[in-house]
Protein backbone atom coordinates (compact mmCIF):
# COMPACT_ATOMS: atom_id res chain seq x y z
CA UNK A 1 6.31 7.04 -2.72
CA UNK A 2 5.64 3.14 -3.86
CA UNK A 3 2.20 2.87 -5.47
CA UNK A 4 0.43 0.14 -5.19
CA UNK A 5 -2.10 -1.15 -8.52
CA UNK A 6 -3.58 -4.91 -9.55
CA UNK A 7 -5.13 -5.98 -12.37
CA UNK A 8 -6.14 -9.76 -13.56
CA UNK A 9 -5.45 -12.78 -16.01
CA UNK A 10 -8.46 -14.64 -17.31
CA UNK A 11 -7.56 -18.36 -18.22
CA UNK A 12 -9.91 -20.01 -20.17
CA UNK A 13 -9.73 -23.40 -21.37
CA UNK A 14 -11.70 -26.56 -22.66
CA UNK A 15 -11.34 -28.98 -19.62
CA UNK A 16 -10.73 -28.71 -15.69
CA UNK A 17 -6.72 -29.41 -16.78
CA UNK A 18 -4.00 -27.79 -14.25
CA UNK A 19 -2.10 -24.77 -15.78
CA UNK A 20 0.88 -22.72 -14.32
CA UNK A 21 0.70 -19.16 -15.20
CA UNK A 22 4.19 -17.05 -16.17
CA UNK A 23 5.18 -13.27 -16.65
CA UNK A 24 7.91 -12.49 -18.10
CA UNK A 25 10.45 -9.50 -17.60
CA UNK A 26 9.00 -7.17 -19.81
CA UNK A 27 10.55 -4.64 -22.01
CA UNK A 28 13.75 -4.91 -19.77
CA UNK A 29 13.93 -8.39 -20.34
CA UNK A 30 14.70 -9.05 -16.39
CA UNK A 31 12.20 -9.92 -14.07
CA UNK A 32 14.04 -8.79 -10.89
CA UNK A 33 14.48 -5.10 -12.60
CA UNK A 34 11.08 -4.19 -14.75
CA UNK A 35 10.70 -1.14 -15.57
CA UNK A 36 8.22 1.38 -17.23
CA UNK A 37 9.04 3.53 -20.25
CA UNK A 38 7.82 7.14 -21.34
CA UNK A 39 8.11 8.31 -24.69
CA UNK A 40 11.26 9.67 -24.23
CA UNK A 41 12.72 6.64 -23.00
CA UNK A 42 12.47 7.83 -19.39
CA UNK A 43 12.34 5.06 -17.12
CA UNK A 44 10.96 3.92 -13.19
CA UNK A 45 11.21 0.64 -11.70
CA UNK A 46 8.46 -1.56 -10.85
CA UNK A 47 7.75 -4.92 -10.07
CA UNK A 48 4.68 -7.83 -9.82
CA UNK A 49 3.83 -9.84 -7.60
CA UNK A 50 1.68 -13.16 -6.73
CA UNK A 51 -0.51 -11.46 -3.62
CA UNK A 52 -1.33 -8.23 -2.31
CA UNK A 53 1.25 -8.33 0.34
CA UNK A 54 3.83 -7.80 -2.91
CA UNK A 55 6.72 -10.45 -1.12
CA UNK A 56 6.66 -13.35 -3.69
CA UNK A 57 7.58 -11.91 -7.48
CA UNK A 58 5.60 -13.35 -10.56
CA UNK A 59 8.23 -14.49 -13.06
CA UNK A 60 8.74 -17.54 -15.10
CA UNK A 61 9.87 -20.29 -12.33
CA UNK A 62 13.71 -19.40 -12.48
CA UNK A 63 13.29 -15.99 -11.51
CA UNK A 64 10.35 -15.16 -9.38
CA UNK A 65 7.17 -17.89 -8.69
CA UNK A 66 4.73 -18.92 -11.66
CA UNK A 67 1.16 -19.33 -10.67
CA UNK A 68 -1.34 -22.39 -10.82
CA UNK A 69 -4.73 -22.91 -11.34
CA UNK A 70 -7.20 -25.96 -12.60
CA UNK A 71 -9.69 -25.16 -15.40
CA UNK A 72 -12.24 -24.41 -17.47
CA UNK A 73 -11.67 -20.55 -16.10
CA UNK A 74 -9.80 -19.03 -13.62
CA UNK A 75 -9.07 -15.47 -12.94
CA UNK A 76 -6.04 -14.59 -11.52
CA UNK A 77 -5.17 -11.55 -10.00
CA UNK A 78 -1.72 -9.91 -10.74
CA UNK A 79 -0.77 -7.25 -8.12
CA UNK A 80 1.85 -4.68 -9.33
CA UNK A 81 4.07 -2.19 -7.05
CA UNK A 82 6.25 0.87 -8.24
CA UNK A 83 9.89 0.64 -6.65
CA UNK A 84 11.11 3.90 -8.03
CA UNK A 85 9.55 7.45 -8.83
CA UNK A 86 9.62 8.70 -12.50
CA UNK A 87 12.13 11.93 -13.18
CA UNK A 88 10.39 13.05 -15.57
CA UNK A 89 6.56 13.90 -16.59
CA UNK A 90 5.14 11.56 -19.01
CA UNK A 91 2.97 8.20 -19.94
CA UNK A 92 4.83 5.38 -18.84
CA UNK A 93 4.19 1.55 -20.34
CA UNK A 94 5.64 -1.82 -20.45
CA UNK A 95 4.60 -4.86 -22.18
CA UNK A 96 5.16 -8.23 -19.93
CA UNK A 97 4.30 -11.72 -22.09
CA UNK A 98 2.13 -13.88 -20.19
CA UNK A 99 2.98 -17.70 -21.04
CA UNK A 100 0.31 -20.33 -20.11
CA UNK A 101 1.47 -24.02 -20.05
CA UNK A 102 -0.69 -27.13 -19.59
């Protein structure tokens, strides 16, 4: 079964300037196919999303929507979905970039 998880992006900056928030693909490089990764290079599928409803992906603007906020500090939530089950027992990770541009 999908499970459903969020966590958040703190943006801090000097002035009330407008920013645009991006994730990018992660260890699989793709944004429409991100996966997680045990140790012994097991993976499941899993994807993020802009709001809890989990229909508009977070990418980088070509693939999936970028968010946008106005200073000094916003706090963005990030809600994540699995699309897949593991196979195998195990920790799984992934590592997405987050790219801020004013």
């Amino acid at each position: 079964t999908d499970v459903n998880a969020n966590g958040t992006i703190t943006v801090n900056c000097t002035i009330a300037a407008p920013f645009d928030v991006a994730l990018d693909g992660g260890g699989s490089g793709d944004i429409n196919n991100r996966t997680l990764t045990n140790a012994e290079n097991a993976t499941f599928g899993y994807q993020l999303y802009t709001e809890a409803n989990n229909t508009t992906v977070w990418g980088d603007g070509t693939d999936g929507n970028t968010v946008s906020g106005t200073g000094p500090s916003e706090t963005l939530t990030v809600y994540g979905k699995t699309t897949s089950g593991p196979t195998a027992a195990g920790v799984y990770t992934d590592s997405v970039t987050v790219t801020v541009t004013y």
